[in-house]
N, C-alpha and C. Protein backbone atom coordinates (compact mmCIF):
# COMPACT_ATOMS: atom_id res chain seq x y z
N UNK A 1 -3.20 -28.10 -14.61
CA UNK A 1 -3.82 -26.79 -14.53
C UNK A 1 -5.23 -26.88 -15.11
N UNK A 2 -6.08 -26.43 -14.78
CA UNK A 2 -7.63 -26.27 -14.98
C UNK A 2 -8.36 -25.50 -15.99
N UNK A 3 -8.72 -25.92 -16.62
CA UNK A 3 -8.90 -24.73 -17.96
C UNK A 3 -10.13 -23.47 -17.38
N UNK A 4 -9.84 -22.62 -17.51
CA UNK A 4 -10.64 -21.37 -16.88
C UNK A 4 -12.03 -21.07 -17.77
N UNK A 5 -13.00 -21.11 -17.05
CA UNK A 5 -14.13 -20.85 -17.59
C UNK A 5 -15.20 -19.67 -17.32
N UNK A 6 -14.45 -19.57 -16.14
CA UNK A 6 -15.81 -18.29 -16.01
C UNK A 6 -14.37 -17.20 -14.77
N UNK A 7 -14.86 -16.18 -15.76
CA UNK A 7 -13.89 -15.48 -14.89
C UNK A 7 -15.15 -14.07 -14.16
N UNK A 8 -14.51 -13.89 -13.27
CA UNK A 8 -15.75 -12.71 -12.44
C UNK A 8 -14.69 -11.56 -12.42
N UNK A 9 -15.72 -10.20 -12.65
CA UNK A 9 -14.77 -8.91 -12.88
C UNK A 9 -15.49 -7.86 -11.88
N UNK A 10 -14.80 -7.81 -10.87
CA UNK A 10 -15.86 -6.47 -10.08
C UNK A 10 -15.44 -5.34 -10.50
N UNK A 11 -16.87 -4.66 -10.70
CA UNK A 11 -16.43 -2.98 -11.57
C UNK A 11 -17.13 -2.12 -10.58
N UNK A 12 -16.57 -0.99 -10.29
CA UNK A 12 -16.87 0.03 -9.31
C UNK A 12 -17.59 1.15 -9.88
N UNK A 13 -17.63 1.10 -11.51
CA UNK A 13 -18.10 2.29 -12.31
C UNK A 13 -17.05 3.31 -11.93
N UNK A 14 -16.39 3.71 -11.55
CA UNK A 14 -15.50 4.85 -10.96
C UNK A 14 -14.65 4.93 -12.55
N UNK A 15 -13.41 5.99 -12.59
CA UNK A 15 -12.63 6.23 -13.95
C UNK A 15 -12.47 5.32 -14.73
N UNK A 16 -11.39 4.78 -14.20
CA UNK A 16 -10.92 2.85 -15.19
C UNK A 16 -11.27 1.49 -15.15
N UNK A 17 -12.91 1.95 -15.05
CA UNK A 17 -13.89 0.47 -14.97
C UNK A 17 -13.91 0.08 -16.44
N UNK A 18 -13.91 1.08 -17.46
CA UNK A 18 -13.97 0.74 -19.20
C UNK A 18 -12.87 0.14 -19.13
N UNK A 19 -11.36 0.79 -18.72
CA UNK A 19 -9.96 0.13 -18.98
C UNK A 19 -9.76 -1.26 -18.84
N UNK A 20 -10.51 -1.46 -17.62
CA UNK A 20 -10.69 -2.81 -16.86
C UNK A 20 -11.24 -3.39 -17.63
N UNK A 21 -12.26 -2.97 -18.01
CA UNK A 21 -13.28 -4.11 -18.68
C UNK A 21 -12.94 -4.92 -19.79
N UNK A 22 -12.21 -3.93 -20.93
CA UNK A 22 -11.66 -3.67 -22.12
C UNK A 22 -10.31 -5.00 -21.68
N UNK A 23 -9.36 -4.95 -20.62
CA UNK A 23 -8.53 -5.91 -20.30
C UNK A 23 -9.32 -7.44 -20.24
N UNK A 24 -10.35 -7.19 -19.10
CA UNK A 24 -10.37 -8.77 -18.48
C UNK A 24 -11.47 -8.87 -19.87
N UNK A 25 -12.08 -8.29 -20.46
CA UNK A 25 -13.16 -8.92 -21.57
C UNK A 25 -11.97 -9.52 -22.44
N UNK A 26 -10.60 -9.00 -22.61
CA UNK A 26 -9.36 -9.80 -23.55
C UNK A 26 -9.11 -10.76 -23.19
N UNK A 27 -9.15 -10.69 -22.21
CA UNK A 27 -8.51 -12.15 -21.00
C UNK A 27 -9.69 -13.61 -21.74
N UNK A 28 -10.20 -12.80 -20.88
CA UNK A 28 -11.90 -14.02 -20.93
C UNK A 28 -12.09 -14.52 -22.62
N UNK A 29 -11.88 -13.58 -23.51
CA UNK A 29 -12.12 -14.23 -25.05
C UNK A 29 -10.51 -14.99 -25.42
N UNK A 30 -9.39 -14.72 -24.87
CA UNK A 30 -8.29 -15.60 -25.03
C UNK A 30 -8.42 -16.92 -24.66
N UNK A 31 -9.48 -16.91 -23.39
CA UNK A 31 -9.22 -17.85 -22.40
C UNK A 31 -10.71 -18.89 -22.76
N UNK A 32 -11.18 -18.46 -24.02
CA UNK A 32 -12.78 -18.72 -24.43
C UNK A 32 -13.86 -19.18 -23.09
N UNK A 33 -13.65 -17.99 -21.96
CA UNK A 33 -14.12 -18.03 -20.85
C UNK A 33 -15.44 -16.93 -21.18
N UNK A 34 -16.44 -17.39 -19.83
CA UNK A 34 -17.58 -16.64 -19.10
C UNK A 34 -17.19 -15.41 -18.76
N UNK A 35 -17.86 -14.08 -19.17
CA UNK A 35 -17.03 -13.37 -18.25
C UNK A 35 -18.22 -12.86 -17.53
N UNK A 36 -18.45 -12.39 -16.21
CA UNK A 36 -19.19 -12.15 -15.34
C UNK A 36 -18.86 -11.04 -14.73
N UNK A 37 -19.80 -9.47 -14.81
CA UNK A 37 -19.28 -8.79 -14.00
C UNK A 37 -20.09 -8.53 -12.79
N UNK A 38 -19.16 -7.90 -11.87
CA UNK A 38 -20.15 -7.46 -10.61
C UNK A 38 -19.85 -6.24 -10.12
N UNK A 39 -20.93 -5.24 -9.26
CA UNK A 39 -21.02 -4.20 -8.86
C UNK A 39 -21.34 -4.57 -7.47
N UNK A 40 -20.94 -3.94 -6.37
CA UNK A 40 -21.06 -3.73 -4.94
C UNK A 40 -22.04 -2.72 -4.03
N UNK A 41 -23.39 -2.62 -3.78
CA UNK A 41 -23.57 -1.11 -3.64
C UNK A 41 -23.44 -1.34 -2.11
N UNK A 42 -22.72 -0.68 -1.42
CA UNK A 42 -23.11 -1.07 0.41
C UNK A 42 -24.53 -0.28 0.89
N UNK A 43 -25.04 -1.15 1.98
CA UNK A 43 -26.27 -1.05 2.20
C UNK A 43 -25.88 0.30 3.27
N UNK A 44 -27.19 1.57 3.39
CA UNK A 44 -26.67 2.70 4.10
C UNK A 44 -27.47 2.35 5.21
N UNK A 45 -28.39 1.40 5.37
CA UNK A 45 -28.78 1.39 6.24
C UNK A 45 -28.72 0.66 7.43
N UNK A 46 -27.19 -0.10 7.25
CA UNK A 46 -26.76 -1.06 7.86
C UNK A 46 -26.00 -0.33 9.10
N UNK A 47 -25.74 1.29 8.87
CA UNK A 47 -25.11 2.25 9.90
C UNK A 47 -25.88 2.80 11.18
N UNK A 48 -27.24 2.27 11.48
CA UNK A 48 -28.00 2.69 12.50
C UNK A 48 -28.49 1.52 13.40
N UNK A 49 -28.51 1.80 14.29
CA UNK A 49 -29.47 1.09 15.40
C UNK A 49 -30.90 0.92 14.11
N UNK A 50 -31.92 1.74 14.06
CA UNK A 50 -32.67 1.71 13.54
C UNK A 50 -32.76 2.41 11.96
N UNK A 51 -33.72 2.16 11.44
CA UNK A 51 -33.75 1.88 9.98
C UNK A 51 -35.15 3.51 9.60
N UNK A 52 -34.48 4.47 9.76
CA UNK A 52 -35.65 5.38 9.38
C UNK A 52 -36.10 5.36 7.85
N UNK A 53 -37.11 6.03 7.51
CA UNK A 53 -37.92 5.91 6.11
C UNK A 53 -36.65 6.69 5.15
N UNK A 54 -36.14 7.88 5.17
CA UNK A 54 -35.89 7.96 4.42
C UNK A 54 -34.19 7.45 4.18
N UNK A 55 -33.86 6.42 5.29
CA UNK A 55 -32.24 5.12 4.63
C UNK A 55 -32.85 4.46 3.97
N UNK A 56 -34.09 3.77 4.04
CA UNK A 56 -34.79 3.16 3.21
C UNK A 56 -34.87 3.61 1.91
N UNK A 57 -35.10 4.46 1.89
CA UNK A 57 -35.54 5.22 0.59
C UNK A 57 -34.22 5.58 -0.12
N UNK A 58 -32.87 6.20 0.49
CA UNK A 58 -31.93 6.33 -0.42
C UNK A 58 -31.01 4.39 -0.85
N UNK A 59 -30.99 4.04 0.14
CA UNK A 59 -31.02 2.37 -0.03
C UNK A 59 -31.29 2.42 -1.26
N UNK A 60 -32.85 2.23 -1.48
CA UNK A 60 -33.40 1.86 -3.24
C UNK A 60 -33.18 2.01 -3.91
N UNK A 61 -32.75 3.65 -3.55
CA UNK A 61 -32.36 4.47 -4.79
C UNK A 61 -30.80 3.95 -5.34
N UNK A 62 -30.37 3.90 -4.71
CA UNK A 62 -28.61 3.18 -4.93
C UNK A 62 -29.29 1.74 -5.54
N UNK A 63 -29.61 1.23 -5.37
CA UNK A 63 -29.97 -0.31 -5.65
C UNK A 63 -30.35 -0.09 -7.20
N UNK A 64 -31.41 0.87 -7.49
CA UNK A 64 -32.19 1.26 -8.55
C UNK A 64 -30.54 1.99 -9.84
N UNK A 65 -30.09 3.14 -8.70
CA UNK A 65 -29.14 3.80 -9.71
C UNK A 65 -28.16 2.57 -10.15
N UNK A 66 -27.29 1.66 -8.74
CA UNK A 66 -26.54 0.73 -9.49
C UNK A 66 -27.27 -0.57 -10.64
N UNK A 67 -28.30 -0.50 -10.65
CA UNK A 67 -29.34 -1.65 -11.51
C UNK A 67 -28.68 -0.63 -12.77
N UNK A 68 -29.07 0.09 -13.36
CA UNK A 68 -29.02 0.88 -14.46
C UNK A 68 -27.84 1.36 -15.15
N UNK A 69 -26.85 1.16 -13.84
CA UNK A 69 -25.14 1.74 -14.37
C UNK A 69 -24.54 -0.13 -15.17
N UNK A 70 -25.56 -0.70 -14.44
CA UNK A 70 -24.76 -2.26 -14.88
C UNK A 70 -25.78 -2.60 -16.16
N UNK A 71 -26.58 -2.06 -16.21
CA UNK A 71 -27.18 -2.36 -17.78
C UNK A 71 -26.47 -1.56 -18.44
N UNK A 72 -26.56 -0.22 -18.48
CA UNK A 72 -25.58 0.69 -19.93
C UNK A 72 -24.12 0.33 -20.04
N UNK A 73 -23.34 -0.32 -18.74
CA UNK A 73 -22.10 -0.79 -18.89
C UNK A 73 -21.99 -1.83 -19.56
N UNK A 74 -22.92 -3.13 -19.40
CA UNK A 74 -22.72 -4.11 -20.45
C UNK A 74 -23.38 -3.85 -21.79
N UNK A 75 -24.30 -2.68 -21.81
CA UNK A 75 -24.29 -2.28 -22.98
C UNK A 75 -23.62 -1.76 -24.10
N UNK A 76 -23.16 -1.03 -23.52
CA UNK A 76 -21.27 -0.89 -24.33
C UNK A 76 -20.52 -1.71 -24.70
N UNK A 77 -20.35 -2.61 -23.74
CA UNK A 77 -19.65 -3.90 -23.95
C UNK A 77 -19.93 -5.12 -25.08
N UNK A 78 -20.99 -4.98 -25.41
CA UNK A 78 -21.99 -5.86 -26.22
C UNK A 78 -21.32 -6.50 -27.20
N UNK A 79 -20.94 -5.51 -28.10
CA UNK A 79 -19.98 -5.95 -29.64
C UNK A 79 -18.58 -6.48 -28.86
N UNK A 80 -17.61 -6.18 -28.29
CA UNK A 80 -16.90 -7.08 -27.80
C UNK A 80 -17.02 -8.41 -26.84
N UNK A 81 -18.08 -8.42 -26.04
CA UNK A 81 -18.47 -9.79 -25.34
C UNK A 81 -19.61 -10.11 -24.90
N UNK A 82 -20.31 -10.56 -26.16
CA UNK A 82 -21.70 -10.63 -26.37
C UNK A 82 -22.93 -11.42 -25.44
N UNK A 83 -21.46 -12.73 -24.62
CA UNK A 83 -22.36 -13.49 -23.55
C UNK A 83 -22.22 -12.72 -22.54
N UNK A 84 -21.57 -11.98 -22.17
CA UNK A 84 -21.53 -10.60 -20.45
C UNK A 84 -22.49 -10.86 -20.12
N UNK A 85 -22.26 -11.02 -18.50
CA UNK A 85 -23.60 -10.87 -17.69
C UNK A 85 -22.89 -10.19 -16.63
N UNK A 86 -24.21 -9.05 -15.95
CA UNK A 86 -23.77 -8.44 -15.03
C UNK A 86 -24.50 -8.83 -13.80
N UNK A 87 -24.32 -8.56 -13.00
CA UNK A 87 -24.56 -8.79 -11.21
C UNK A 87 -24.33 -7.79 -10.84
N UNK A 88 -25.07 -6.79 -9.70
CA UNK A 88 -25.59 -5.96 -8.38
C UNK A 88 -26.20 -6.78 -7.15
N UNK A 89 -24.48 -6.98 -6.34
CA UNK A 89 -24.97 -7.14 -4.98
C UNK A 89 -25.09 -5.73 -3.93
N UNK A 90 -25.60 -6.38 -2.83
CA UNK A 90 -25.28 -5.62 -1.98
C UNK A 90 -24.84 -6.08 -0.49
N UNK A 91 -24.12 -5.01 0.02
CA UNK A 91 -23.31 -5.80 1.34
C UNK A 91 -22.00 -5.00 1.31
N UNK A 92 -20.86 -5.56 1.66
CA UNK A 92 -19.53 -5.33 1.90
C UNK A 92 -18.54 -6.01 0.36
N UNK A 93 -18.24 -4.96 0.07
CA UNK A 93 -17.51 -5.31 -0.92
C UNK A 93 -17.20 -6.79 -1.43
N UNK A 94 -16.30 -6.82 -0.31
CA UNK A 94 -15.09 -8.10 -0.55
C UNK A 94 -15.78 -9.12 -0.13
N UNK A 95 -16.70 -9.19 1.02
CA UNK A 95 -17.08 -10.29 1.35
C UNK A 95 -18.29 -11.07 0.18
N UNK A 96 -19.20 -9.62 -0.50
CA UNK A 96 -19.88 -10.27 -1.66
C UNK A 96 -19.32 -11.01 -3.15
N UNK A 97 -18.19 -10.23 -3.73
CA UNK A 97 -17.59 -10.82 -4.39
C UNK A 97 -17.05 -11.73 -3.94
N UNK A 98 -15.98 -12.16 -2.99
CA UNK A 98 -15.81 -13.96 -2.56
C UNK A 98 -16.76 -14.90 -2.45
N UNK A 99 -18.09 -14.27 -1.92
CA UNK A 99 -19.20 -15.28 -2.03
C UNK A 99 -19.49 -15.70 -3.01
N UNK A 100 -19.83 -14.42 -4.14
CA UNK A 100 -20.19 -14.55 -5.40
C UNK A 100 -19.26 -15.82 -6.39
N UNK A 101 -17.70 -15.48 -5.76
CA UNK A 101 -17.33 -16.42 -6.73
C UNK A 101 -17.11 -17.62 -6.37
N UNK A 102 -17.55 -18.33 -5.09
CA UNK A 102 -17.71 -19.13 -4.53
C UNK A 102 -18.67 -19.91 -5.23
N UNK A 103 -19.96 -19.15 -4.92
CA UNK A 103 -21.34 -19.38 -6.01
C UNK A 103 -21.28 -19.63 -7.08
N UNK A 104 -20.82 -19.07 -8.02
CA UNK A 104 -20.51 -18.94 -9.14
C UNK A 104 -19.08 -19.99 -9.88
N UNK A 105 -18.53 -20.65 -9.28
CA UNK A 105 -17.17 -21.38 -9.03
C UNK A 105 -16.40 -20.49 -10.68
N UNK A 106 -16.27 -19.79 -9.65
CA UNK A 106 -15.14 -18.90 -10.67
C UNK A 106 -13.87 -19.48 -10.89
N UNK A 107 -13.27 -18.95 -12.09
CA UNK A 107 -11.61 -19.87 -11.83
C UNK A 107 -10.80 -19.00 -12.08
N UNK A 108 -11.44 -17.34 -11.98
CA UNK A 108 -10.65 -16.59 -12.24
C UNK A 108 -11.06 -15.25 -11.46
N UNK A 109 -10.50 -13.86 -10.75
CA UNK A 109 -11.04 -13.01 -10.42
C UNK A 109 -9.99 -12.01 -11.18
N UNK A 110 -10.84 -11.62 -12.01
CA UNK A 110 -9.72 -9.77 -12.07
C UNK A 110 -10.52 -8.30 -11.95
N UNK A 111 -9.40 -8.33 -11.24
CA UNK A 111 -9.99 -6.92 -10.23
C UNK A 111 -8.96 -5.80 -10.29
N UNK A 112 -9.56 -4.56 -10.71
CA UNK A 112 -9.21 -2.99 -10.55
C UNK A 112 -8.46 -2.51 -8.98
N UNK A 113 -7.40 -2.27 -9.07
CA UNK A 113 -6.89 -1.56 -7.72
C UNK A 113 -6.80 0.40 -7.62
N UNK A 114 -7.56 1.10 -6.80
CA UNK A 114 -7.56 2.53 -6.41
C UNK A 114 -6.19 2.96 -6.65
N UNK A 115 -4.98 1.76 -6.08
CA UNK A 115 -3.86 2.26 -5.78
C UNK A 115 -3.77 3.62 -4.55
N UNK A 116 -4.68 2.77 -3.22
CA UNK A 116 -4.46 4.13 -2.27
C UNK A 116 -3.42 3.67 -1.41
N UNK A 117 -2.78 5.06 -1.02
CA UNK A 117 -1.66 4.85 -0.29
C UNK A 117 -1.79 5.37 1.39
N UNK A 118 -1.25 5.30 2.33
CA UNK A 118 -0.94 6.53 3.31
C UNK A 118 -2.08 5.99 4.09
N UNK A 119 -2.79 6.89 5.01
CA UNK A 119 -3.60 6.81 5.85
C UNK A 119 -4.66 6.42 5.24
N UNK A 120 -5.11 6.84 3.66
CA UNK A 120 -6.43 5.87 3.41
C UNK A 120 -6.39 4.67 3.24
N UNK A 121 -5.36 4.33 2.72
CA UNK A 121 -5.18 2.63 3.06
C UNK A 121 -5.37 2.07 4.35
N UNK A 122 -4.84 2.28 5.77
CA UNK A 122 -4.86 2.44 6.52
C UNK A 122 -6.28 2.28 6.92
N UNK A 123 -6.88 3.48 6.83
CA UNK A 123 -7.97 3.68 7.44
C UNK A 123 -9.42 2.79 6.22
N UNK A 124 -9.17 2.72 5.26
CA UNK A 124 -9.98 2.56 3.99
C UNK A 124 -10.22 0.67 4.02
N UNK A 125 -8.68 0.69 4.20
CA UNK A 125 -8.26 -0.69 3.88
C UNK A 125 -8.36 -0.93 2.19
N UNK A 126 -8.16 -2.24 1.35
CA UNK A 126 -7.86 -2.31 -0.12
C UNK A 126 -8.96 -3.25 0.05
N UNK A 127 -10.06 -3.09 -1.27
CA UNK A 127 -10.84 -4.66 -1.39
C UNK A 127 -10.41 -5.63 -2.18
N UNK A 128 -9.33 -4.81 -3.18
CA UNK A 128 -8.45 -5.87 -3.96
C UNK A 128 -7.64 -6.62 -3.01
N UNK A 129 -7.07 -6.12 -2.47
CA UNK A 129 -6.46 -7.01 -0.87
C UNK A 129 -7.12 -7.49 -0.18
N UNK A 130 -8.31 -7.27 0.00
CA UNK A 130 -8.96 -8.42 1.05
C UNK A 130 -9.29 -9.60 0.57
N UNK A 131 -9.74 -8.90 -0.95
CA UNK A 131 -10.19 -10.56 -1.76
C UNK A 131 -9.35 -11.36 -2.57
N UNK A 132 -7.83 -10.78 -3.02
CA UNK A 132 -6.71 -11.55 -2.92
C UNK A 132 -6.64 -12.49 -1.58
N UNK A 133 -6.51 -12.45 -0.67
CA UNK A 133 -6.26 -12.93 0.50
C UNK A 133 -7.23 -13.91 0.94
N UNK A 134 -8.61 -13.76 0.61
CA UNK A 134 -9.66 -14.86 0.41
C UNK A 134 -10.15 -15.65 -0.23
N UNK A 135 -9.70 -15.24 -1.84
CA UNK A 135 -10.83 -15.97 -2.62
C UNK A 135 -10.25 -16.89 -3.00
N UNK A 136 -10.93 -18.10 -3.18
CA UNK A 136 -10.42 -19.60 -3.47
C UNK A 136 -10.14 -19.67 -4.53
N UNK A 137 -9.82 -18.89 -5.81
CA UNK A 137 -9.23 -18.93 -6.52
C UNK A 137 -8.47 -18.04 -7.15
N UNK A 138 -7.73 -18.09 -7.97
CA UNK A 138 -6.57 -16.78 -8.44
C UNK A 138 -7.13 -15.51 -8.81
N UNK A 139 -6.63 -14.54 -8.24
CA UNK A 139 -7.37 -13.09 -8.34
C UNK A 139 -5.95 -12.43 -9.23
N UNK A 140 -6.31 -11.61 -10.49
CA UNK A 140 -4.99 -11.03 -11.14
C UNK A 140 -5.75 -9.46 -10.93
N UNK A 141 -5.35 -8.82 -10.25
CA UNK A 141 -5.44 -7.82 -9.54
C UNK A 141 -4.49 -6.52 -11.49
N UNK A 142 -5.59 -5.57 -11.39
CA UNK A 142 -4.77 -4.53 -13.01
C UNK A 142 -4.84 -3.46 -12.09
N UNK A 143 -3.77 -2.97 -12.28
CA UNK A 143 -3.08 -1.59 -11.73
C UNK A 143 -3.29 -0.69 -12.92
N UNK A 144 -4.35 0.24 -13.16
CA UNK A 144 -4.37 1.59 -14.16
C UNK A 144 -3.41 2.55 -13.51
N UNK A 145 -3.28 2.50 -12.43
CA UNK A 145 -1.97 3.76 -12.38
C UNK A 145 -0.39 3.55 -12.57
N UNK A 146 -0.02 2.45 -13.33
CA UNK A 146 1.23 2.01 -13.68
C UNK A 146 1.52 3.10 -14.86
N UNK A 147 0.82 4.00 -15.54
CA UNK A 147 1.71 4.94 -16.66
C UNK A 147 1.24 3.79 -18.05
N UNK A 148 2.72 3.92 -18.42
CA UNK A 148 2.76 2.82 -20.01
C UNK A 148 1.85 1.61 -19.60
N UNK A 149 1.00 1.68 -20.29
CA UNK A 149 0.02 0.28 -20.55
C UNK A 149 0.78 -0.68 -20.96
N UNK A 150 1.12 -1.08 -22.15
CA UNK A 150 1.80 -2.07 -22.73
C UNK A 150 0.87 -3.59 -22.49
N UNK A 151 0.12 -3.90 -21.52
CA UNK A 151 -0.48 -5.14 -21.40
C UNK A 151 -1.02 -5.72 -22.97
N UNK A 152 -0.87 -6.84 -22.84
CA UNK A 152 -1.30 -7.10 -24.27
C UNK A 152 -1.22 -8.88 -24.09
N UNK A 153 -2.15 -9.76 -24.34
CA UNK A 153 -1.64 -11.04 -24.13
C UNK A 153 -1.23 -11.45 -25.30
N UNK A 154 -0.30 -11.85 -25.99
CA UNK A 154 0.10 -12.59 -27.34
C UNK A 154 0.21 -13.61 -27.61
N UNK A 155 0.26 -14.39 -26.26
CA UNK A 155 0.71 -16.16 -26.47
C UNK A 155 -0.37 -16.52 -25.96
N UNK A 156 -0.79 -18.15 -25.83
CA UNK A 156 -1.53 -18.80 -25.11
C UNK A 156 -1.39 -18.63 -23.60
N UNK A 157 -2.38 -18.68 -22.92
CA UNK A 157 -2.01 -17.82 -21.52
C UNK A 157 -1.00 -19.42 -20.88
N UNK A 158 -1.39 -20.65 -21.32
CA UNK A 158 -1.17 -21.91 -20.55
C UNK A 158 0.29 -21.41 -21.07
N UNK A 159 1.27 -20.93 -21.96
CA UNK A 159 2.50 -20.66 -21.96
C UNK A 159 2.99 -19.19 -20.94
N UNK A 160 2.24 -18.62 -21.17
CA UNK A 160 2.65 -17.28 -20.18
C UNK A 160 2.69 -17.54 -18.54
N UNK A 161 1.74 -18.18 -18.17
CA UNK A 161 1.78 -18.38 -16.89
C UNK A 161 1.66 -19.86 -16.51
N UNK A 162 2.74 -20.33 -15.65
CA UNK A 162 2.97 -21.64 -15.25
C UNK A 162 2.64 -21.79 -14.18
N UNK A 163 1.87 -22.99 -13.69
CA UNK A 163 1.92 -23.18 -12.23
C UNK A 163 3.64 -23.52 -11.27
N UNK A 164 3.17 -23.18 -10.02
CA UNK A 164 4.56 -22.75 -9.23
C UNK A 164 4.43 -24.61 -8.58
């Protein structure tokens, strides 16, 4: 088994991006790993034949607002994981984070699930599911809508989890 060094965390800023963070930043200092986060903004102007001034202009603005949500987020973070680095791509969710951790030779992905069900799944599709299903290395996918938290790592992770 491979000792894990850099783990990548995509955060959406949405409700339980702190919850998340607060988990995989535990993970990553158990695991005396990198932790790396990333934000997704999709490009709006990728929805037209042509590119008028003002997609351009809200474009930036998303580019500009997500630049600033990923500085005050690892700013918070600071006193618990002081090497954090954040990343703002842009593109399609799933396909930037697999690249990213491609790039980046991640050995770890943990990622936040919506938990949508019904027709928005359906129609929405999951990016925790797409990039389970792609990424070349182990994605541990945290469910905040499970109720009782209880997560807690206590042992060495190389005892908790065995290869199959």
């Amino acid at each position: 088994m491979n000792d894990i060094q850099q783990v990548l965390i995509p955060v959406d800023f949405h409700r339980h991006s702190d919850e998340l963070a607060d988990f995989a930043v535990g993970v990553a200092n158990k695991l005396g790993a990198r932790a790396t986060f990333v934000h997704v903004v999709e490009n709006v102007d990728v929805y037209a034949d042509y590119t008028p001034d003002y997609l351009t202009k809200v474009s930036q603005e998303l580019r500009d607002h997500a630049e600033k949500k990923m500085a005050d987020f690892l700013e918070g973070l600071k006193a618990k994981c002081p090497g954090c680095e954040g990343v703002v791509l842009f593109g399609d969710a799933a396909d930037s984070i697999v690249e990213l951790a491609g790039e980046r030779n991640a050995d770890l992905i943990i990622m936040g699930t919506h938990g949508a069900k019904g027709i928005e799944k359906v129609l929405l599709g999951s990016v925790a599911e797409r990039v389970l299903k792609r990424a070349g290395c182990p994605t541990l996918v945290y469910n905040p809508y499970r109720g009782e938290r209880g997560y807690r790592i206590s042992s060495a992770i190389g005892e908790a989890v065995q290869p199959v």
